[in-house]
PDB file of N, CA and C in Angstrom:
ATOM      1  N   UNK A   1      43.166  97.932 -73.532  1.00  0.00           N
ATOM      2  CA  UNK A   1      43.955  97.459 -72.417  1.00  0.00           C
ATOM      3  C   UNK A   1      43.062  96.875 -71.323  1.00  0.00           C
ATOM      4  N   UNK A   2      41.849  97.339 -70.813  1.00  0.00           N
ATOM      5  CA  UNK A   2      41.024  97.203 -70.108  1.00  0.00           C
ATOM      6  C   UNK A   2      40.647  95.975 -70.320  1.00  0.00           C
ATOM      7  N   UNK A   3      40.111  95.705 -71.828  1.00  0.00           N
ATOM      8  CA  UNK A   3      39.170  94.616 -72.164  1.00  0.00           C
ATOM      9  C   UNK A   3      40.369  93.115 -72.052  1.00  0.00           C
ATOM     10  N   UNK A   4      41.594  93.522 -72.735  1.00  0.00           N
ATOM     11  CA  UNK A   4      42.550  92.565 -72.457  1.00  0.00           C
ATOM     12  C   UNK A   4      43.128  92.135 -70.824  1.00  0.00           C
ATOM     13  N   UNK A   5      42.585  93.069 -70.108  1.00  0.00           N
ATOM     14  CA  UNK A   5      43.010  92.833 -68.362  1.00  0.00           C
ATOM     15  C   UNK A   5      41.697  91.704 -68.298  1.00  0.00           C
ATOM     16  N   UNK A   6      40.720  92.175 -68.471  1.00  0.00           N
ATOM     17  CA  UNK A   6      39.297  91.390 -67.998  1.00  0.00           C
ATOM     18  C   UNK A   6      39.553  90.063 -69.053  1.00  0.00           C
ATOM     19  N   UNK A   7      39.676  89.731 -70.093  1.00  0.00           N
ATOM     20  CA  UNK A   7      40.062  88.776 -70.085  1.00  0.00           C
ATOM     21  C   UNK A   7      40.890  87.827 -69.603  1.00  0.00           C
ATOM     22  N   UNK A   8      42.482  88.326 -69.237  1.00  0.00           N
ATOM     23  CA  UNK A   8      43.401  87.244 -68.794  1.00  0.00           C
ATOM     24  C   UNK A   8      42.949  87.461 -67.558  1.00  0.00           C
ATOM     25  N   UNK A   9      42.262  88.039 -66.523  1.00  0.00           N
ATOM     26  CA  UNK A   9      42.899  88.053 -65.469  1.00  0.00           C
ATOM     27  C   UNK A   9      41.375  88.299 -64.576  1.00  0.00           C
ATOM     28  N   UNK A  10      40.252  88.740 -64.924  1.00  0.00           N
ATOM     29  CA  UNK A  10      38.790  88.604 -64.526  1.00  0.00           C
ATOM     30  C   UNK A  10      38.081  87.515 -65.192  1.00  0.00           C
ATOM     31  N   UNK A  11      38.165  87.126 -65.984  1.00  0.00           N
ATOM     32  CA  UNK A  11      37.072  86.362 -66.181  1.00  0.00           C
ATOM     33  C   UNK A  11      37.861  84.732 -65.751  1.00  0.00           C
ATOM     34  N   UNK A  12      39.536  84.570 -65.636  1.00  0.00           N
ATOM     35  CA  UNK A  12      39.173  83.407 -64.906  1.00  0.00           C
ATOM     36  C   UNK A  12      39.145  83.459 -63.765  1.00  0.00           C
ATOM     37  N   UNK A  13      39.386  84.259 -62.826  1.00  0.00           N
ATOM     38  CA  UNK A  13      38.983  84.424 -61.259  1.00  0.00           C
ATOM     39  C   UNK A  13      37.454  84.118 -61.045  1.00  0.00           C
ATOM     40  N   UNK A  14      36.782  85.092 -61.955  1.00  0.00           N
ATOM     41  CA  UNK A  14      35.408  84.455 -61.702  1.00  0.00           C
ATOM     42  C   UNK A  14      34.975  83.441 -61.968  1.00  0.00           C
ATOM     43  N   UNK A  15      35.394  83.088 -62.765  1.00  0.00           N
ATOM     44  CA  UNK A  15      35.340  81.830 -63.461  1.00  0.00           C
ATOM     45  C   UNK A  15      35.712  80.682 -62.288  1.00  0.00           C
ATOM     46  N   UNK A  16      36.622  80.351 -61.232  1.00  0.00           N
ATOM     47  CA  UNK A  16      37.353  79.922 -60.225  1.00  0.00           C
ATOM     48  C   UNK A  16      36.631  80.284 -59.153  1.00  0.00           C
ATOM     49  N   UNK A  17      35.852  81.603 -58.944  1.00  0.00           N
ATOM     50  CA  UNK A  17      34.958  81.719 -58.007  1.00  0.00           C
ATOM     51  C   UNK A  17      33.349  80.952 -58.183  1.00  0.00           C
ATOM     52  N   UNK A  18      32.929  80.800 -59.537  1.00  0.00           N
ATOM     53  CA  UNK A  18      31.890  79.975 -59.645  1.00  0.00           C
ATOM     54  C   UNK A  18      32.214  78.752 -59.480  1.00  0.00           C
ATOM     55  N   UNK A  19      33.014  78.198 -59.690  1.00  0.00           N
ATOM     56  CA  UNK A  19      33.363  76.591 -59.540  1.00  0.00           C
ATOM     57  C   UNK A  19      33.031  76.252 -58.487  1.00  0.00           C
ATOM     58  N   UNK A  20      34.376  77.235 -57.556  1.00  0.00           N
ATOM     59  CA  UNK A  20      34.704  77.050 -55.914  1.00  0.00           C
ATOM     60  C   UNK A  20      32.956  77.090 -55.169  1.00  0.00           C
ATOM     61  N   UNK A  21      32.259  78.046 -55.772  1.00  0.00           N
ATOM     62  CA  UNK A  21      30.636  78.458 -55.068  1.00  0.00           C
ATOM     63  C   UNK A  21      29.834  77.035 -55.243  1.00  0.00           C
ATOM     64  N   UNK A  22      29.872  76.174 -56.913  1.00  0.00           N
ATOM     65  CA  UNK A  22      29.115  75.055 -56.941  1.00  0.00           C
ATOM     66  C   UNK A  22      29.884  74.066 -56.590  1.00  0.00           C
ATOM     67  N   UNK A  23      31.141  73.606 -55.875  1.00  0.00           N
ATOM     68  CA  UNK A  23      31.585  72.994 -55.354  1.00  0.00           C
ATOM     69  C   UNK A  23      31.570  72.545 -54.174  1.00  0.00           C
ATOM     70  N   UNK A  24      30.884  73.661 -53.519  1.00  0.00           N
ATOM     71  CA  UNK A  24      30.909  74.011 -51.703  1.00  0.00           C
ATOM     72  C   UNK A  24      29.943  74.387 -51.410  1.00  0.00           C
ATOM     73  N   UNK A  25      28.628  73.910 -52.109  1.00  0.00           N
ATOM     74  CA  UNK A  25      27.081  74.710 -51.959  1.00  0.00           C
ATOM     75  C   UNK A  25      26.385  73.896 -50.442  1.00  0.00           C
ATOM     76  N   UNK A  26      27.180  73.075 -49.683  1.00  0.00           N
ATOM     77  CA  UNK A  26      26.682  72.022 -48.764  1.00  0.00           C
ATOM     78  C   UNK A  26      26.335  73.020 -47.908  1.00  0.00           C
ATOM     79  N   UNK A  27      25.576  72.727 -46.856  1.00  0.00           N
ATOM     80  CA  UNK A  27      25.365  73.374 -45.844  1.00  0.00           C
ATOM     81  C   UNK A  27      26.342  73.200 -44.564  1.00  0.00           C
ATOM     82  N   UNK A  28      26.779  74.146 -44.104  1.00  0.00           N
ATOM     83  CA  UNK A  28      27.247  73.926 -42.715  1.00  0.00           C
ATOM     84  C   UNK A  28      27.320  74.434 -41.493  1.00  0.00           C
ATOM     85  N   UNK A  29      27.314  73.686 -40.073  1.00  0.00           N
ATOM     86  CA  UNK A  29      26.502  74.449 -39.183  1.00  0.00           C
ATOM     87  C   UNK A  29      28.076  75.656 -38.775  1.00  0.00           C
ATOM     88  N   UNK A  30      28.084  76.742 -38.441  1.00  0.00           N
ATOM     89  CA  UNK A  30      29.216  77.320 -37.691  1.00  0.00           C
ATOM     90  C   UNK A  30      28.524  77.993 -36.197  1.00  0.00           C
ATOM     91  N   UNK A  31      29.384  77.348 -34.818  1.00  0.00           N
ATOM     92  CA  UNK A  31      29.097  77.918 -33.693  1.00  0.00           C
ATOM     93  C   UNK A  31      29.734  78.606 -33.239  1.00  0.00           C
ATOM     94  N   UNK A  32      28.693  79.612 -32.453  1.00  0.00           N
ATOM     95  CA  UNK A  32      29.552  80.818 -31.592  1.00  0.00           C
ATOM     96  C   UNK A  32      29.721  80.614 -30.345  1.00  0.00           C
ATOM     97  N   UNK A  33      29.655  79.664 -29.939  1.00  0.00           N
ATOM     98  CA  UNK A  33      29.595  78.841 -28.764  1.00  0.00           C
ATOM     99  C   UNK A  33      31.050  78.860 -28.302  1.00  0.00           C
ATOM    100  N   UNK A  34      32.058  79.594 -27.236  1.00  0.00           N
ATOM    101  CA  UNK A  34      32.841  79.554 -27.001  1.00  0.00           C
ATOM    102  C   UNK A  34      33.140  77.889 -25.632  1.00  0.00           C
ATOM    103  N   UNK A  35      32.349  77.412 -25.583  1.00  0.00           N
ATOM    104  CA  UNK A  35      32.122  76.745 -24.258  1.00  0.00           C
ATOM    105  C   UNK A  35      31.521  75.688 -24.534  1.00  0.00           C
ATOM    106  N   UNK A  36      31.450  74.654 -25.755  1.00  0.00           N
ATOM    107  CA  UNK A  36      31.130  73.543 -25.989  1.00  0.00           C
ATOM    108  C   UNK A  36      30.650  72.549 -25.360  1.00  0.00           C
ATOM    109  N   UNK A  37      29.706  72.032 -24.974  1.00  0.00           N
ATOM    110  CA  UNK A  37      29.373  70.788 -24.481  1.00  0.00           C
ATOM    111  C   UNK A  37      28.180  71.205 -23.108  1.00  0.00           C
ATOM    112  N   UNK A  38      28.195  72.475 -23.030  1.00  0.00           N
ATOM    113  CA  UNK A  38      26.767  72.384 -21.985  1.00  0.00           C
ATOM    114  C   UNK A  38      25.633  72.331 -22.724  1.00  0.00           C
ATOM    115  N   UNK A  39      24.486  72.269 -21.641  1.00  0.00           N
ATOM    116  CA  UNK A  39      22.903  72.097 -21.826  1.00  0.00           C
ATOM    117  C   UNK A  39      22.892  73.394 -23.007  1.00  0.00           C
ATOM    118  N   UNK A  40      23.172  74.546 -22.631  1.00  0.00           N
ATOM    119  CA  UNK A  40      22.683  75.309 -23.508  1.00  0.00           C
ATOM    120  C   UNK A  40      23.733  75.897 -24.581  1.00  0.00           C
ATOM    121  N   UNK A  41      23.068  75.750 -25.727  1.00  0.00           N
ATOM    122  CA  UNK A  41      23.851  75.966 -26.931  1.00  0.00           C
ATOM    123  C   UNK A  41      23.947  77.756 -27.385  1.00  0.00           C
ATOM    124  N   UNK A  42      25.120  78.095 -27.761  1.00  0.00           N
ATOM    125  CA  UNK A  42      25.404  79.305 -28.131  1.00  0.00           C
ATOM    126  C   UNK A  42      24.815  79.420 -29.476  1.00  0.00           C
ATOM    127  N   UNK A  43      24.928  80.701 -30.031  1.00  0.00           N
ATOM    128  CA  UNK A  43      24.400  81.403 -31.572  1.00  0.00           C
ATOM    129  C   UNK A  43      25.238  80.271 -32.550  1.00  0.00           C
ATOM    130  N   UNK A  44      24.163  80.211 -33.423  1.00  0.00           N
ATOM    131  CA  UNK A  44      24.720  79.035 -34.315  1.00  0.00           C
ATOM    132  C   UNK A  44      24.086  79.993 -35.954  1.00  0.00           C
ATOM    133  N   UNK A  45      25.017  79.426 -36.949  1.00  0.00           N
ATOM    134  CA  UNK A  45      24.664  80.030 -38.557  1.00  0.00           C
ATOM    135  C   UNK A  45      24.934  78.700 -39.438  1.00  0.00           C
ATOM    136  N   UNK A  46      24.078  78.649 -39.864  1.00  0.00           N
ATOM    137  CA  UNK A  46      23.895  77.047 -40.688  1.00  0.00           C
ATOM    138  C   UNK A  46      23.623  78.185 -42.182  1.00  0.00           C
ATOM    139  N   UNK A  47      24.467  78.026 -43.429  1.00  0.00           N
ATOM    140  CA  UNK A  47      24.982  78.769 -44.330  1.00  0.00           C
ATOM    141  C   UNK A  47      25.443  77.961 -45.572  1.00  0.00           C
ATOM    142  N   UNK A  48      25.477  77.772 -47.027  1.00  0.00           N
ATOM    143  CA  UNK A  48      26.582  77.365 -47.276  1.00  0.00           C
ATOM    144  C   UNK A  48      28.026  77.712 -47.010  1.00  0.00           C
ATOM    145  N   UNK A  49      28.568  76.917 -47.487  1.00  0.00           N
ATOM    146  CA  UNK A  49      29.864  76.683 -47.270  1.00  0.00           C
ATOM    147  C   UNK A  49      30.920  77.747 -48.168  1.00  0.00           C
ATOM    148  N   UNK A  50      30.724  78.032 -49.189  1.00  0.00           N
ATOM    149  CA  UNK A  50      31.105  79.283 -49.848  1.00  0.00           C
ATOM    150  C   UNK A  50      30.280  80.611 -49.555  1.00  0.00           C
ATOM    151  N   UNK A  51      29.118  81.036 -49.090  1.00  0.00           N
ATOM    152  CA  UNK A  51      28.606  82.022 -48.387  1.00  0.00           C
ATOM    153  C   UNK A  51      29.816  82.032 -47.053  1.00  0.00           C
ATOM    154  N   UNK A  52      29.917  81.569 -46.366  1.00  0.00           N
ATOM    155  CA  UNK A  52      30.344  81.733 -45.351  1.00  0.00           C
ATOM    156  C   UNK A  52      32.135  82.081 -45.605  1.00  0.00           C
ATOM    157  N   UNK A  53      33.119  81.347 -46.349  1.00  0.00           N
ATOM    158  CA  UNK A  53      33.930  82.083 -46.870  1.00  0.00           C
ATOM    159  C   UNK A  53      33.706  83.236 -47.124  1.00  0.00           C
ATOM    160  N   UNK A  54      33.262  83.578 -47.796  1.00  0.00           N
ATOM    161  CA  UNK A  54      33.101  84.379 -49.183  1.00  0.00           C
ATOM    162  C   UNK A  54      32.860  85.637 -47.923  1.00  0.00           C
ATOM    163  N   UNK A  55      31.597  85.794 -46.742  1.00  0.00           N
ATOM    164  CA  UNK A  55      31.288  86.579 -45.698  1.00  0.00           C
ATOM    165  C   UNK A  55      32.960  87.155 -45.249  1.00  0.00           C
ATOM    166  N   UNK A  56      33.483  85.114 -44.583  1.00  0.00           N
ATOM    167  CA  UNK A  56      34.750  85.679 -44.140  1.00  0.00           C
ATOM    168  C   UNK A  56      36.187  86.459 -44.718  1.00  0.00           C
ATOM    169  N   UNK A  57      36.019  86.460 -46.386  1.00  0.00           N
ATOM    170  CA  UNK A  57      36.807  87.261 -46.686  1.00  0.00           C
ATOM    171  C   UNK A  57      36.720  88.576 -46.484  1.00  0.00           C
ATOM    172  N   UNK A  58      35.198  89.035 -46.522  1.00  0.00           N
ATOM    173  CA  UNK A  58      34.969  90.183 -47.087  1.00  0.00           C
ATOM    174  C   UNK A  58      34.974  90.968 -45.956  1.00  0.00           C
ATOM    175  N   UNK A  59      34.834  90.519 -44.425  1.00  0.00           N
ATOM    176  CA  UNK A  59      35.201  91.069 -43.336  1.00  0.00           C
ATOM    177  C   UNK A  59      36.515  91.250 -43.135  1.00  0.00           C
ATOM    178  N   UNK A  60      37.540  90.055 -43.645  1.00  0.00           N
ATOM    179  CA  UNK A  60      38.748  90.836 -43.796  1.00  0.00           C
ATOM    180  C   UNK A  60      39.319  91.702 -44.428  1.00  0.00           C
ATOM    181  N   UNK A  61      38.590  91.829 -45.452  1.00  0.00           N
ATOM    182  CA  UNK A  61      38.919  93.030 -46.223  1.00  0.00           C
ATOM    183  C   UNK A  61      38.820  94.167 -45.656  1.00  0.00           C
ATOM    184  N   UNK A  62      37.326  93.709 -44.731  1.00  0.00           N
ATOM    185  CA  UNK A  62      36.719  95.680 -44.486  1.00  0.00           C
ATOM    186  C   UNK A  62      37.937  95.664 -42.934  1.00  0.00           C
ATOM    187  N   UNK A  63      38.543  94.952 -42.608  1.00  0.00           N
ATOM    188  CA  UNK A  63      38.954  95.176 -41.201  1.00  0.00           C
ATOM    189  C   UNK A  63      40.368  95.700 -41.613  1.00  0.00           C
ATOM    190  N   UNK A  64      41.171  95.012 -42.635  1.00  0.00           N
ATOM    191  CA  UNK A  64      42.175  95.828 -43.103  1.00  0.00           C
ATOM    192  C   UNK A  64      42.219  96.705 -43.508  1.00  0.00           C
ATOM    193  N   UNK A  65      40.976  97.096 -44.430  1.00  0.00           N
ATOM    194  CA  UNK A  65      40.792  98.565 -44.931  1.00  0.00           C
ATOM    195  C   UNK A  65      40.912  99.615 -44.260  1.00  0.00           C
ATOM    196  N   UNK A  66      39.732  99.088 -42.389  1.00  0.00           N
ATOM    197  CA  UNK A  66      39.962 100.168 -41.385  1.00  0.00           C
ATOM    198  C   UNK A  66      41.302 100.359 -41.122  1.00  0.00           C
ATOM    199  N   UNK A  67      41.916  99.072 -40.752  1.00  0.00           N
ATOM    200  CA  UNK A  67      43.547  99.159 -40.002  1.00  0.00           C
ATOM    201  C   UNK A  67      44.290 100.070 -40.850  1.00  0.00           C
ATOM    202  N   UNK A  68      44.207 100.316 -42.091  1.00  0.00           N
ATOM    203  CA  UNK A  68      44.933 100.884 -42.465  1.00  0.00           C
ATOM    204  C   UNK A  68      44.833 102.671 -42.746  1.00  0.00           C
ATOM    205  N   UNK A  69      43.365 102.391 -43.070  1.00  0.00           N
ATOM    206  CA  UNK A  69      42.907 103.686 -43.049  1.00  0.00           C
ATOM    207  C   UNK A  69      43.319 104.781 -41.635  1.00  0.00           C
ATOM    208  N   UNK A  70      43.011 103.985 -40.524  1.00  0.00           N
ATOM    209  CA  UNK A  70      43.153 104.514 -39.006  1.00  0.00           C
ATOM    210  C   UNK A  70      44.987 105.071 -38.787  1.00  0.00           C
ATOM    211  N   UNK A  71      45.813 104.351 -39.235  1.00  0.00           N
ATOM    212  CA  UNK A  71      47.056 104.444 -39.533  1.00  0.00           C
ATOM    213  C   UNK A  71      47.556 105.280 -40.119  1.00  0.00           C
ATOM    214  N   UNK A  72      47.132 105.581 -41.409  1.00  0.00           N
ATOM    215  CA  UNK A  72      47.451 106.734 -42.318  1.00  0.00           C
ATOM    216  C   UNK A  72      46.839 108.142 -41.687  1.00  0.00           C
ATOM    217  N   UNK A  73      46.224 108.135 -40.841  1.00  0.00           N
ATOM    218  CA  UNK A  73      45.123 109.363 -40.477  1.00  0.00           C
ATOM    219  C   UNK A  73      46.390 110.416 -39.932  1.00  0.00           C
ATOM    220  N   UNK A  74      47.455 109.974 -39.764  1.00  0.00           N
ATOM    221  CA  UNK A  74      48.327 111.314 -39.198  1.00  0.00           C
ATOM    222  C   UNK A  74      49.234 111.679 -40.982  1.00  0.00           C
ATOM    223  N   UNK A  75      48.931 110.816 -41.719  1.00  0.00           N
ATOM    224  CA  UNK A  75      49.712 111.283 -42.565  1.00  0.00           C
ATOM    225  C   UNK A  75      48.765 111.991 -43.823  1.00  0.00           C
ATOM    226  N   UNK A  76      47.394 111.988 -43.273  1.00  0.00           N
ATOM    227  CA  UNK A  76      46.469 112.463 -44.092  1.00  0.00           C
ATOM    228  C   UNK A  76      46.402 114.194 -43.612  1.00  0.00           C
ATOM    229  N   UNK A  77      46.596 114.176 -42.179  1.00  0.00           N
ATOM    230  CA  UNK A  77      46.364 115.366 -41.192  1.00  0.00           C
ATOM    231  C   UNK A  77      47.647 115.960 -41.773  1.00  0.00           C
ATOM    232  N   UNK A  78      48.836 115.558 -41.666  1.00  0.00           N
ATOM    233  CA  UNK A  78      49.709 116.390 -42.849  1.00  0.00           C
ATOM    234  C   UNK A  78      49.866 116.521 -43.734  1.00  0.00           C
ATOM    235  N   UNK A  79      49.502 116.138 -44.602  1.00  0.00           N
ATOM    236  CA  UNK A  79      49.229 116.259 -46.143  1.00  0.00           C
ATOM    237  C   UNK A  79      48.295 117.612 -46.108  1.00  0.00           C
ATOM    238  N   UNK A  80      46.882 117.695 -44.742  1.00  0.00           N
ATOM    239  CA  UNK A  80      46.317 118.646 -45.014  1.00  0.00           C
ATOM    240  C   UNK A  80      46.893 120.128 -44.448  1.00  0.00           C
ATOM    241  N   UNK A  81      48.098 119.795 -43.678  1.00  0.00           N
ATOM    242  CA  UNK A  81      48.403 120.848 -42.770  1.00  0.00           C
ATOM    243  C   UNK A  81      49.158 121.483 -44.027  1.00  0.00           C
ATOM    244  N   UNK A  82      50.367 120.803 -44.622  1.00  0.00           N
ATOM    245  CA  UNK A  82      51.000 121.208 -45.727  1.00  0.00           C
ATOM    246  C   UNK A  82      50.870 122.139 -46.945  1.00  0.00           C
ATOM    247  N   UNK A  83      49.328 120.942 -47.488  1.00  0.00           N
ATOM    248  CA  UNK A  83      48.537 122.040 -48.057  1.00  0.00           C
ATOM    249  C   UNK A  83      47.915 123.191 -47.910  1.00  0.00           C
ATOM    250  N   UNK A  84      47.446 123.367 -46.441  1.00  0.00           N
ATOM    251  CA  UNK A  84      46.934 124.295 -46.264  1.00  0.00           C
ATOM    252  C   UNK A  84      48.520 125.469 -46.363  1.00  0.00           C
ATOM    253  N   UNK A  85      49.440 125.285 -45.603  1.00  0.00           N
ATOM    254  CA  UNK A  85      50.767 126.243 -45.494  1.00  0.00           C
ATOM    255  C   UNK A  85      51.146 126.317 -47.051  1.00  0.00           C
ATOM    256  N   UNK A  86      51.010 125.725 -47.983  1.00  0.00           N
ATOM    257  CA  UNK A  86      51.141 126.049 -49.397  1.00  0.00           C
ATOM    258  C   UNK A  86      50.463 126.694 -50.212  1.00  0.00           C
ATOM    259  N   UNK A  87      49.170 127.178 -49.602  1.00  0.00           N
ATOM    260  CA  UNK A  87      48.445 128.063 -50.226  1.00  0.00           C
ATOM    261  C   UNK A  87      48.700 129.499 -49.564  1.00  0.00           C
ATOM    262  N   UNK A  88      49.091 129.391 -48.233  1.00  0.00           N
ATOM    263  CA  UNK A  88      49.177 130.250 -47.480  1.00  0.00           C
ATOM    264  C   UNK A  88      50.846 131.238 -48.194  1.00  0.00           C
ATOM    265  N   UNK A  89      51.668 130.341 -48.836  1.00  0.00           N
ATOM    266  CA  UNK A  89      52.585 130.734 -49.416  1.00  0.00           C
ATOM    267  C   UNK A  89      52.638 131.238 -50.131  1.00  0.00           C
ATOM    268  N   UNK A  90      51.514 130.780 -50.930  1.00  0.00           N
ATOM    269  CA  UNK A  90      51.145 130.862 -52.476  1.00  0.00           C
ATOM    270  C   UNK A  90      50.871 132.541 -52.232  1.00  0.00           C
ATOM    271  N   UNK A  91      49.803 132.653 -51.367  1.00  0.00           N
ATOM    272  CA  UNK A  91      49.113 133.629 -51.166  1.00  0.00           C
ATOM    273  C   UNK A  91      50.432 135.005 -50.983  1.00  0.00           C
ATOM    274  N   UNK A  92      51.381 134.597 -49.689  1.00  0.00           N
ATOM    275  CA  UNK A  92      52.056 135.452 -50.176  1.00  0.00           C
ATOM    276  C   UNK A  92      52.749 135.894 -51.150  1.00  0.00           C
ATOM    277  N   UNK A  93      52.996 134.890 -51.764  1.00  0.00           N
ATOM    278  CA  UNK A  93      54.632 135.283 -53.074  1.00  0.00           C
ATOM    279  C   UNK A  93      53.442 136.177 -54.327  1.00  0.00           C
ATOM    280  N   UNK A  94      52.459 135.823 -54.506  1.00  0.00           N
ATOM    281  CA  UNK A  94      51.357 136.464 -55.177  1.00  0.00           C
ATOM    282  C   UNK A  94      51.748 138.354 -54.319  1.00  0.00           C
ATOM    283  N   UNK A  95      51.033 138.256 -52.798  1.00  0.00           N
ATOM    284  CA  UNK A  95      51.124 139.684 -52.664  1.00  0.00           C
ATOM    285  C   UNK A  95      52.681 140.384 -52.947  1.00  0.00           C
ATOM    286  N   UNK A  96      53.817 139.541 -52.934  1.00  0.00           N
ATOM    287  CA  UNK A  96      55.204 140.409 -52.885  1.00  0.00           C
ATOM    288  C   UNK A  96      54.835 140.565 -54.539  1.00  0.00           C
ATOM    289  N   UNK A  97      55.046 140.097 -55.584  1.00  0.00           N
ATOM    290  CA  UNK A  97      54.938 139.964 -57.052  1.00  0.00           C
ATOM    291  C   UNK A  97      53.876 141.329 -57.401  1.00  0.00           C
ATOM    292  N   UNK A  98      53.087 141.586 -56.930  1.00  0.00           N
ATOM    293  CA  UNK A  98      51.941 142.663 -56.532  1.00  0.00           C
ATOM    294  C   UNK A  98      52.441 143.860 -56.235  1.00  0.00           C
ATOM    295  N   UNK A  99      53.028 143.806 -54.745  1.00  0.00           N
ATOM    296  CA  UNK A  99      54.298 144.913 -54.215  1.00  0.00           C
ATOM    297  C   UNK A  99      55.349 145.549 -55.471  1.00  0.00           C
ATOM    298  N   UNK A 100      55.970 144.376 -56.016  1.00  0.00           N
ATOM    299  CA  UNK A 100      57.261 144.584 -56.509  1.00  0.00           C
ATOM    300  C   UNK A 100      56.675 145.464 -58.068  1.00  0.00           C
ATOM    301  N   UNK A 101      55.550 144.863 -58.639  1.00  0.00           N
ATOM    302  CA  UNK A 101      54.599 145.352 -59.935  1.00  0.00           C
ATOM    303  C   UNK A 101      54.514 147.055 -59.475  1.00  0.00           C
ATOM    304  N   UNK A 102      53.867 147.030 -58.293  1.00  0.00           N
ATOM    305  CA  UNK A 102      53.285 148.731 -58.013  1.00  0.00           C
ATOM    306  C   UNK A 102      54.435 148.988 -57.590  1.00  0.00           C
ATOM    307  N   UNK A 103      55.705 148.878 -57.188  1.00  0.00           N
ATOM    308  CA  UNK A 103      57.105 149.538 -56.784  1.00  0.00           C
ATOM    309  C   UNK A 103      57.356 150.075 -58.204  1.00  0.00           C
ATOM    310  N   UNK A 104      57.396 149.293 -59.235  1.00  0.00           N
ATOM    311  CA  UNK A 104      58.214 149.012 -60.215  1.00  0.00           C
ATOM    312  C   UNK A 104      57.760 150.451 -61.109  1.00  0.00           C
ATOM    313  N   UNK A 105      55.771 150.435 -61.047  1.00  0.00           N
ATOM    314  CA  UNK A 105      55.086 151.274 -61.816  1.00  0.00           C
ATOM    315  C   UNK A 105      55.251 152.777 -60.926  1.00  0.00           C
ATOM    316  N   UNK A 106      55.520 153.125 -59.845  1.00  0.00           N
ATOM    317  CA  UNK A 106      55.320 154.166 -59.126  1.00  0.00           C
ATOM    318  C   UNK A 106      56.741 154.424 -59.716  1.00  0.00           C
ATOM    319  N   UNK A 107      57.808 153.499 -59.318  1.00  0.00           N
ATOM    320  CA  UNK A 107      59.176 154.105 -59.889  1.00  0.00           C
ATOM    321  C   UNK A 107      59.070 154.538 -61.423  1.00  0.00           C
ATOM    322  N   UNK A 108      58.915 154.026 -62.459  1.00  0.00           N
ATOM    323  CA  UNK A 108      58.447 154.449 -63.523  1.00  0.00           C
ATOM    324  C   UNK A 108      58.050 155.672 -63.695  1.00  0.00           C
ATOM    325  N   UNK A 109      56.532 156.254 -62.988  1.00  0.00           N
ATOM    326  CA  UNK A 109      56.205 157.219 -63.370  1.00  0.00           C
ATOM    327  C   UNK A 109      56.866 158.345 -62.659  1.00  0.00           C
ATOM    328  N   UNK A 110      57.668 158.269 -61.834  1.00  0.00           N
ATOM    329  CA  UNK A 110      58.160 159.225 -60.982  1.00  0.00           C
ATOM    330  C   UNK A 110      59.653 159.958 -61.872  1.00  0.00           C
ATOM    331  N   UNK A 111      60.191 158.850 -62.657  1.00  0.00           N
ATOM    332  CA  UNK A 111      60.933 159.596 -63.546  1.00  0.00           C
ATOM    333  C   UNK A 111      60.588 160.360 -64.828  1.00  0.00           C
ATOM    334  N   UNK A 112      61.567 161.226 -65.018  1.00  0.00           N
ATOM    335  CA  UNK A 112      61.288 162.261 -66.021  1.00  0.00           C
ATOM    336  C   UNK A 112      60.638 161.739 -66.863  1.00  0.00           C
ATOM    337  N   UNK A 113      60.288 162.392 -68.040  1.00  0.00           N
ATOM    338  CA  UNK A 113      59.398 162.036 -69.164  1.00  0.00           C
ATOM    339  C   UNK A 113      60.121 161.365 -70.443  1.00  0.00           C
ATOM    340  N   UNK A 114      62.052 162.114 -70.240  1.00  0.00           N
ATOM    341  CA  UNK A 114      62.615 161.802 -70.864  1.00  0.00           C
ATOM    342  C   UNK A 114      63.491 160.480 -70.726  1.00  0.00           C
ATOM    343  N   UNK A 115      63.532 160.069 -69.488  1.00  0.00           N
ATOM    344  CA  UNK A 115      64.049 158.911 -69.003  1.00  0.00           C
ATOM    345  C   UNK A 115      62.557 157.617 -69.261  1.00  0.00           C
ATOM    346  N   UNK A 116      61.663 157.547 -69.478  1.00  0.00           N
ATOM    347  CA  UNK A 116      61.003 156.964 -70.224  1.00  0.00           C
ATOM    348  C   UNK A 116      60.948 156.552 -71.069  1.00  0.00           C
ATOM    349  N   UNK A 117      61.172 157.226 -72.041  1.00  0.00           N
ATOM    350  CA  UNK A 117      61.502 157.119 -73.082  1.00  0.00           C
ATOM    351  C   UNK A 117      62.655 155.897 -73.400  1.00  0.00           C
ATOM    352  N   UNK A 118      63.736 156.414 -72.715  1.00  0.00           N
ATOM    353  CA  UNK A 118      65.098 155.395 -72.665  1.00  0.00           C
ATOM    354  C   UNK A 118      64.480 154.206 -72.167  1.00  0.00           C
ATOM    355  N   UNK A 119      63.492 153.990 -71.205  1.00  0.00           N
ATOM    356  CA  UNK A 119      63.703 152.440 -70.649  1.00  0.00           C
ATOM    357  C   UNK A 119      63.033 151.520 -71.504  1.00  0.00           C
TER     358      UNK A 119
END
């Protein structure tokens, strides 16, 4: 299944990503220059042209990743609160099951020898 995913569906993406890379290998200047046209020039990155995509996807990736990650953080904090109260449950229904075992055995031995027998 794996090897049939990487065929239809990885190797022509990459395949589409090498093209797009020797297609766009030019150089180009990008400025950080919010303020265009004075004496002094702002931070400049002269890059190809698919480097610099390729940068700008991958910052969007990591920025959605945070956004989302940061978002979920109250539903992670309950998931852990939950779990934690489910062990805490656990823990009891274990000690009643425990209780009810040594009720069960004390009642047992407390009857006759002959009523033993019967149960």
């Amino acid at each position: 299944m794996r090897t049939l995913f990487r065929l239809l569906v990885v190797l022509p993406v990459a395949i589409l990503i090498v093209l797009f890379a020797v297609a766009n290998r030019h150089l180009v200047m990008v400025s950080f220059d919010p303020f265009p046209g004075n004496d002094i020039q702002g931070p400049q990155l002269t890059a190809p042209l698919f480097l610099l995509l390729f940068l700008a996807g991958a910052l969007g990736v990591l920025a959605g990743g945070m956004t989302v990650w940061f978002r979920q953080g109250r539903f992670r904090k309950q998931a852990r609160e939950l779990k934690s109260e489910a062990a805490e449950a656990r823990g009891q229904a274990n000690d009643l099951r425990d209780k009810v075992d040594r009720m069960e055995r004390a009642s047992l031995a407390a009857l006759p020898p002959s009523g033993r027998n019967a149960a």
